[in-house]
PDB file of N, CA and C in Angstrom:
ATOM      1  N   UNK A   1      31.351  -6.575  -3.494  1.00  0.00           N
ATOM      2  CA  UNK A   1      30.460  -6.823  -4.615  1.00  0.00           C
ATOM      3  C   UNK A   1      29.507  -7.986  -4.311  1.00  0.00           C
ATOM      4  N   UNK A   2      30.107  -9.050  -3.961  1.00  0.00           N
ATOM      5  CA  UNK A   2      29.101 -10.482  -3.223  1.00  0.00           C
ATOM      6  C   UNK A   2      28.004  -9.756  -2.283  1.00  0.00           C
ATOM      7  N   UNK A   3      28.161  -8.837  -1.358  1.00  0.00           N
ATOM      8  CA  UNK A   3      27.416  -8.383  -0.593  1.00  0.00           C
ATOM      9  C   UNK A   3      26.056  -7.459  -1.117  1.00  0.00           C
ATOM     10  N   UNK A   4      26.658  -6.688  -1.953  1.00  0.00           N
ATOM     11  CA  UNK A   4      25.689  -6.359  -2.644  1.00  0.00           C
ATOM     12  C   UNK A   4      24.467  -6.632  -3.416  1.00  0.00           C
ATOM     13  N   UNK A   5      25.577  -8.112  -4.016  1.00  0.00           N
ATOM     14  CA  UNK A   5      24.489  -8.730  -5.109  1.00  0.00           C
ATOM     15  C   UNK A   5      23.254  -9.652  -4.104  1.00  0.00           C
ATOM     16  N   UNK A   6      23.684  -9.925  -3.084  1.00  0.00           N
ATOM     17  CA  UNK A   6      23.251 -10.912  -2.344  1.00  0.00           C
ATOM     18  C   UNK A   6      21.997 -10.131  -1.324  1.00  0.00           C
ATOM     19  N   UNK A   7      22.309  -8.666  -1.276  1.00  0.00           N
ATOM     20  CA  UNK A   7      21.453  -7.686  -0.810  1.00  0.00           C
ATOM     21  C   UNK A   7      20.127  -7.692  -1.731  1.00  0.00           C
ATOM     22  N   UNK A   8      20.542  -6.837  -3.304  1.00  0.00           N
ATOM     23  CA  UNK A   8      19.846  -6.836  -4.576  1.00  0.00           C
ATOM     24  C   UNK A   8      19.083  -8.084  -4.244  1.00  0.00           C
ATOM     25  N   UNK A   9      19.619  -8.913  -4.953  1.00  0.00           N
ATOM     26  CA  UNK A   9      18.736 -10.432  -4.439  1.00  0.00           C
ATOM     27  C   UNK A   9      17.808 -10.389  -3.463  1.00  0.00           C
ATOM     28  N   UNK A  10      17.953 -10.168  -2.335  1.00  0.00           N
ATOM     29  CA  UNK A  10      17.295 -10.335  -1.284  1.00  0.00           C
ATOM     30  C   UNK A  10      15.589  -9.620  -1.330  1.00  0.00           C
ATOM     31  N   UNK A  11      16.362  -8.671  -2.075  1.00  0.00           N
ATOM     32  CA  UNK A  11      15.362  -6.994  -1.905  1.00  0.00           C
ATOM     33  C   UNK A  11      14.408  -7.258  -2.822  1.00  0.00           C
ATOM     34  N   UNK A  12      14.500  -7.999  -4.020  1.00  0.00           N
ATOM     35  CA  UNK A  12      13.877  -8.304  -5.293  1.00  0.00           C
ATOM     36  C   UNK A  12      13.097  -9.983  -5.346  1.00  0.00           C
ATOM     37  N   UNK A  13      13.679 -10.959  -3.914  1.00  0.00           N
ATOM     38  CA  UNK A  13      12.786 -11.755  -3.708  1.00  0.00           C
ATOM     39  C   UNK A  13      11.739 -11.665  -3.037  1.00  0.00           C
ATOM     40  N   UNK A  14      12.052 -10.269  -2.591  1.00  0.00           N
ATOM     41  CA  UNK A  14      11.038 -10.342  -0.872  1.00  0.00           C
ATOM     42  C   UNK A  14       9.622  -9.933  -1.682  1.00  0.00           C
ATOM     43  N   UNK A  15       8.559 -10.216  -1.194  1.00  0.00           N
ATOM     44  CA  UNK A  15       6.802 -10.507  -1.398  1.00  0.00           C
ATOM     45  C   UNK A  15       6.037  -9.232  -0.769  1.00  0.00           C
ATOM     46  N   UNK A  16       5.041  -9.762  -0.697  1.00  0.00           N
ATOM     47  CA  UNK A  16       4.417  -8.984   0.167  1.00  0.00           C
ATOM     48  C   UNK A  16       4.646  -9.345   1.264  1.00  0.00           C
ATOM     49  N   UNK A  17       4.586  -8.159   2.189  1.00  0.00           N
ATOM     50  CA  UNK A  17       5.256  -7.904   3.620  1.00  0.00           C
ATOM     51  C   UNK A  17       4.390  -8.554   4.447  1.00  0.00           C
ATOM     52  N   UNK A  18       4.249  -9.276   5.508  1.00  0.00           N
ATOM     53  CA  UNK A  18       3.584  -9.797   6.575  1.00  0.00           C
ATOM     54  C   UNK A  18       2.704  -8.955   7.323  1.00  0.00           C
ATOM     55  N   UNK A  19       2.931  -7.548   7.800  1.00  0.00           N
ATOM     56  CA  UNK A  19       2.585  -6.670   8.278  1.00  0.00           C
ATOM     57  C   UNK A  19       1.230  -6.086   7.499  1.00  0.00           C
ATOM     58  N   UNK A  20       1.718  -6.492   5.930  1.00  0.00           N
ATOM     59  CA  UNK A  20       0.384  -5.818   5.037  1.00  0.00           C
ATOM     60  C   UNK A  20      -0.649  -6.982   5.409  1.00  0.00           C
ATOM     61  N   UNK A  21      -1.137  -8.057   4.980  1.00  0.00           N
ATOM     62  CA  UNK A  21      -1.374  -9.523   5.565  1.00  0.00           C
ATOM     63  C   UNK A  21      -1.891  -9.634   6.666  1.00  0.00           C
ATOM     64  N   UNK A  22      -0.910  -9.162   7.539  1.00  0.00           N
ATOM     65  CA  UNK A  22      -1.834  -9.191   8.998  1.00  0.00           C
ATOM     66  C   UNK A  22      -2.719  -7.804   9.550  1.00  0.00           C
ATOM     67  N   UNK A  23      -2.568  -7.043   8.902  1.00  0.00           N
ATOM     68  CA  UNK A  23      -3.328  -5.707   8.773  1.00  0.00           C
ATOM     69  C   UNK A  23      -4.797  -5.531   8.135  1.00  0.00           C
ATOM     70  N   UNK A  24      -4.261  -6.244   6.826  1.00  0.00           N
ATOM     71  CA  UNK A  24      -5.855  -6.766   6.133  1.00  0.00           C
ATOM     72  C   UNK A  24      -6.194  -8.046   6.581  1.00  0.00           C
ATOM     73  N   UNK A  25      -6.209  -9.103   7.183  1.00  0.00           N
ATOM     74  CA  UNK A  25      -6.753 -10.148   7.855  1.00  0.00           C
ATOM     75  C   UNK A  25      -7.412  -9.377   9.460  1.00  0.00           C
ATOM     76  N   UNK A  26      -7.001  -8.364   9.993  1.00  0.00           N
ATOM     77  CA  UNK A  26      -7.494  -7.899  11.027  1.00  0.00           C
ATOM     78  C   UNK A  26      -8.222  -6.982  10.849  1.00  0.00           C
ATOM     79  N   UNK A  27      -8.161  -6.128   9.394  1.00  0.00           N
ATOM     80  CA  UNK A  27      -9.569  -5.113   9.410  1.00  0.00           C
ATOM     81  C   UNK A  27     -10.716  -6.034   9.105  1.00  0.00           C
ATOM     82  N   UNK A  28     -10.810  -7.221   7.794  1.00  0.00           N
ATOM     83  CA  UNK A  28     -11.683  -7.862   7.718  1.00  0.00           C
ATOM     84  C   UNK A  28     -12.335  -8.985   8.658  1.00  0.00           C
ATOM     85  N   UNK A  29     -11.435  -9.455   9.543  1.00  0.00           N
ATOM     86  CA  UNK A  29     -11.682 -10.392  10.184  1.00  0.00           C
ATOM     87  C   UNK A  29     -12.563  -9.509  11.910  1.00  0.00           C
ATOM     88  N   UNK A  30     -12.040  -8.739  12.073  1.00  0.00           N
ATOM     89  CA  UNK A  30     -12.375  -8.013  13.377  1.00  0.00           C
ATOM     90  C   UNK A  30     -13.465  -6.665  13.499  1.00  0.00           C
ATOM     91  N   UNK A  31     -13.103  -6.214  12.037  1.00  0.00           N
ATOM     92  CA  UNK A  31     -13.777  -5.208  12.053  1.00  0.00           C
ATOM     93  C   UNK A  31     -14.674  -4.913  10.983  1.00  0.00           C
ATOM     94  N   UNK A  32     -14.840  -6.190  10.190  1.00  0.00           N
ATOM     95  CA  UNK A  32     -15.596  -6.365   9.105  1.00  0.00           C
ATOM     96  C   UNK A  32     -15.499  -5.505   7.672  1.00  0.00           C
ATOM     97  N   UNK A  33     -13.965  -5.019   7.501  1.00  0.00           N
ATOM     98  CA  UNK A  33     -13.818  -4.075   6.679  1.00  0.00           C
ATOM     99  C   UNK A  33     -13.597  -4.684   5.617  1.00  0.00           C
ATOM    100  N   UNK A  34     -13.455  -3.939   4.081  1.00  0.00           N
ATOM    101  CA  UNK A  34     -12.642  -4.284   3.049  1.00  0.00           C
ATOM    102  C   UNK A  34     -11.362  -3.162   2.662  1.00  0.00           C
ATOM    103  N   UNK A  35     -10.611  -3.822   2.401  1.00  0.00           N
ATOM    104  CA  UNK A  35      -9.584  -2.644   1.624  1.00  0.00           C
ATOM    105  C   UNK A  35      -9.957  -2.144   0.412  1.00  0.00           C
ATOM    106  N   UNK A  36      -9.727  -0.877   0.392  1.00  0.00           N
ATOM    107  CA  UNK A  36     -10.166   0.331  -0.811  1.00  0.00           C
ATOM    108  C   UNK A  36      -8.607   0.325  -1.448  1.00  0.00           C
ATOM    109  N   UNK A  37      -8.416   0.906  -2.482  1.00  0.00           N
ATOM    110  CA  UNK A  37      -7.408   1.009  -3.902  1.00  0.00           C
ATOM    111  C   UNK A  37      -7.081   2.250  -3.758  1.00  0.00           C
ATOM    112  N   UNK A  38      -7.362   2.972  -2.905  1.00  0.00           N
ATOM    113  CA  UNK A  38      -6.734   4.379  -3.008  1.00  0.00           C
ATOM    114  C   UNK A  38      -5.777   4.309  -1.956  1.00  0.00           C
ATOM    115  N   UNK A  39      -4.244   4.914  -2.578  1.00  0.00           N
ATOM    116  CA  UNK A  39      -3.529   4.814  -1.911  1.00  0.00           C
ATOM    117  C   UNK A  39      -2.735   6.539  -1.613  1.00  0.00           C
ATOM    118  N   UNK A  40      -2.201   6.177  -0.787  1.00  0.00           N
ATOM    119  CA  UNK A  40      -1.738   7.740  -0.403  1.00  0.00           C
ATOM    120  C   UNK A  40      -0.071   8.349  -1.546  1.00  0.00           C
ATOM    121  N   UNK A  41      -0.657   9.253  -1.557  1.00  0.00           N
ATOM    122  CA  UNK A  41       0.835   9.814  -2.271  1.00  0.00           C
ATOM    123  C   UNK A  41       2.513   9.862  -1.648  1.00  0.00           C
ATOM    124  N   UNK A  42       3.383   9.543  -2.498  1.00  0.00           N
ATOM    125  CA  UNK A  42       5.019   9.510  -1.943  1.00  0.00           C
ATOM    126  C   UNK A  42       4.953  11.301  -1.758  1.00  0.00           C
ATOM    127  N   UNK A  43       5.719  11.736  -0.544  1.00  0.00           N
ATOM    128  CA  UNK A  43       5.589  12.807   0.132  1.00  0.00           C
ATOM    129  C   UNK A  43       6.171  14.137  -0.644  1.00  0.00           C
ATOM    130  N   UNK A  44       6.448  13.679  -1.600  1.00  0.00           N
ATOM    131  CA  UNK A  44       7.456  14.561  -2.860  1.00  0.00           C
ATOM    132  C   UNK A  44       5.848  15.118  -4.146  1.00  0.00           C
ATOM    133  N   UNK A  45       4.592  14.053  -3.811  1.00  0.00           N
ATOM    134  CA  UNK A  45       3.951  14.403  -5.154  1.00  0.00           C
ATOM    135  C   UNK A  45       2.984  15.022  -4.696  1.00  0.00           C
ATOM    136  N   UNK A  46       2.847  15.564  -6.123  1.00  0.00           N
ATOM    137  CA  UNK A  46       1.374  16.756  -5.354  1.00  0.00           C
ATOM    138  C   UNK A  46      -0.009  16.290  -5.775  1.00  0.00           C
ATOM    139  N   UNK A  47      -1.010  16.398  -5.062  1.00  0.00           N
ATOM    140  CA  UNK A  47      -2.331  16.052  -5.344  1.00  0.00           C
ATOM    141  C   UNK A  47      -3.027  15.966  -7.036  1.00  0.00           C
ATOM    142  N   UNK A  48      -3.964  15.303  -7.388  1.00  0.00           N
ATOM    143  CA  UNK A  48      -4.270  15.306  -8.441  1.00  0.00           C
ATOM    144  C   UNK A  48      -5.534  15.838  -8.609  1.00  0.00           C
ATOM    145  N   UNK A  49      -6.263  16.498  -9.589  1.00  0.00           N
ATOM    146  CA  UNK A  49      -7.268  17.038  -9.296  1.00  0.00           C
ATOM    147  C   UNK A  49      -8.770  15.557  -9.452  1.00  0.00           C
ATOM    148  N   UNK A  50      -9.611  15.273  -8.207  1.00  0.00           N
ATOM    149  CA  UNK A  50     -10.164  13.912  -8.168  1.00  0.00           C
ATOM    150  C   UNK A  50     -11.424  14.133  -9.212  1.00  0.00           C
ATOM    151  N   UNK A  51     -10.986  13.330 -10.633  1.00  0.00           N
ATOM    152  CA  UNK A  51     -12.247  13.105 -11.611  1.00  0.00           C
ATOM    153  C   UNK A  51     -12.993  11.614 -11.704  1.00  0.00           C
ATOM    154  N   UNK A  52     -12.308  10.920 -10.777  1.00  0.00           N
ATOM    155  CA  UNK A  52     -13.488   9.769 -10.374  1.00  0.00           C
ATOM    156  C   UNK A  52     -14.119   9.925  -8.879  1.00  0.00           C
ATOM    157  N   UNK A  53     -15.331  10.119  -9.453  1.00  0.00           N
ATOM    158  CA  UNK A  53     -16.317   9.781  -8.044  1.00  0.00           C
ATOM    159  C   UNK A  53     -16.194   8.992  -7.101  1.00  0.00           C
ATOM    160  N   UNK A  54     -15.654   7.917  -7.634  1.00  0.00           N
ATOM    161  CA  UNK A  54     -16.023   6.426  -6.616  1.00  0.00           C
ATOM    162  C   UNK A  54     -14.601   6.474  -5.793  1.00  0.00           C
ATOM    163  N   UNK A  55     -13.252   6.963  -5.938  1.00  0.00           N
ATOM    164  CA  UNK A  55     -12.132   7.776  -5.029  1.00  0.00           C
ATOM    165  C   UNK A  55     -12.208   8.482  -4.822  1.00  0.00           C
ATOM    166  N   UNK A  56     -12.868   9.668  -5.062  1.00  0.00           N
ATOM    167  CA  UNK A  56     -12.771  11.077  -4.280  1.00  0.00           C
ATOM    168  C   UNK A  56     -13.139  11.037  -2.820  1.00  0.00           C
ATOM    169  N   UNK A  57     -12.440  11.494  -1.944  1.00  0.00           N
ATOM    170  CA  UNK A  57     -12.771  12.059  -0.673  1.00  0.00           C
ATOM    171  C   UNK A  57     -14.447  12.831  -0.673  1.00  0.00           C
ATOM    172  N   UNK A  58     -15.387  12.219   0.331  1.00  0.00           N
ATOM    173  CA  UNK A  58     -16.774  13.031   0.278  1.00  0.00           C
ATOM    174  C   UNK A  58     -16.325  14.206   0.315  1.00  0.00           C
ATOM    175  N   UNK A  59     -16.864  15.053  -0.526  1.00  0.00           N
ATOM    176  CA  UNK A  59     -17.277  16.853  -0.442  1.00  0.00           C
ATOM    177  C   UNK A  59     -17.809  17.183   0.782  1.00  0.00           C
ATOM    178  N   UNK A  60     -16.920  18.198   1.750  1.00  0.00           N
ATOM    179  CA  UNK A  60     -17.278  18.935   3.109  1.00  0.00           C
ATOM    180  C   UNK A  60     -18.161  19.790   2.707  1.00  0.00           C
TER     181      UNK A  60
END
């Protein structure tokens, strides 16, 4: 039970990940990018039909 709680704990202090951080400090810093708000779907959900313009994928 100590192990657990001390896991829980762990899992629920942790931040943002370093990896995210150094990912966006290297698109902006190197490659002059910004990060966009669209994020990809958990592999279980299905697409939504896109009624904002400013996220939609350009039209092929």
């Amino acid at each position: 039970m100590k192990w657990s709680k001390m896991c829980l704990h762990n899992i629920a202090s942790s931040g943002k990940f370093s990896i995210d951080r150094t990912i966006s400090d290297y698109a902006q810093d190197i490659w002059g990018t910004e990060s966009t708000k669209f994020k990809l779907l958990a592999p279980h959900e299905r697409p939504l039909e896109y009624d904002d313009s400013n996220n939609a994928p350009p039209k092929k």
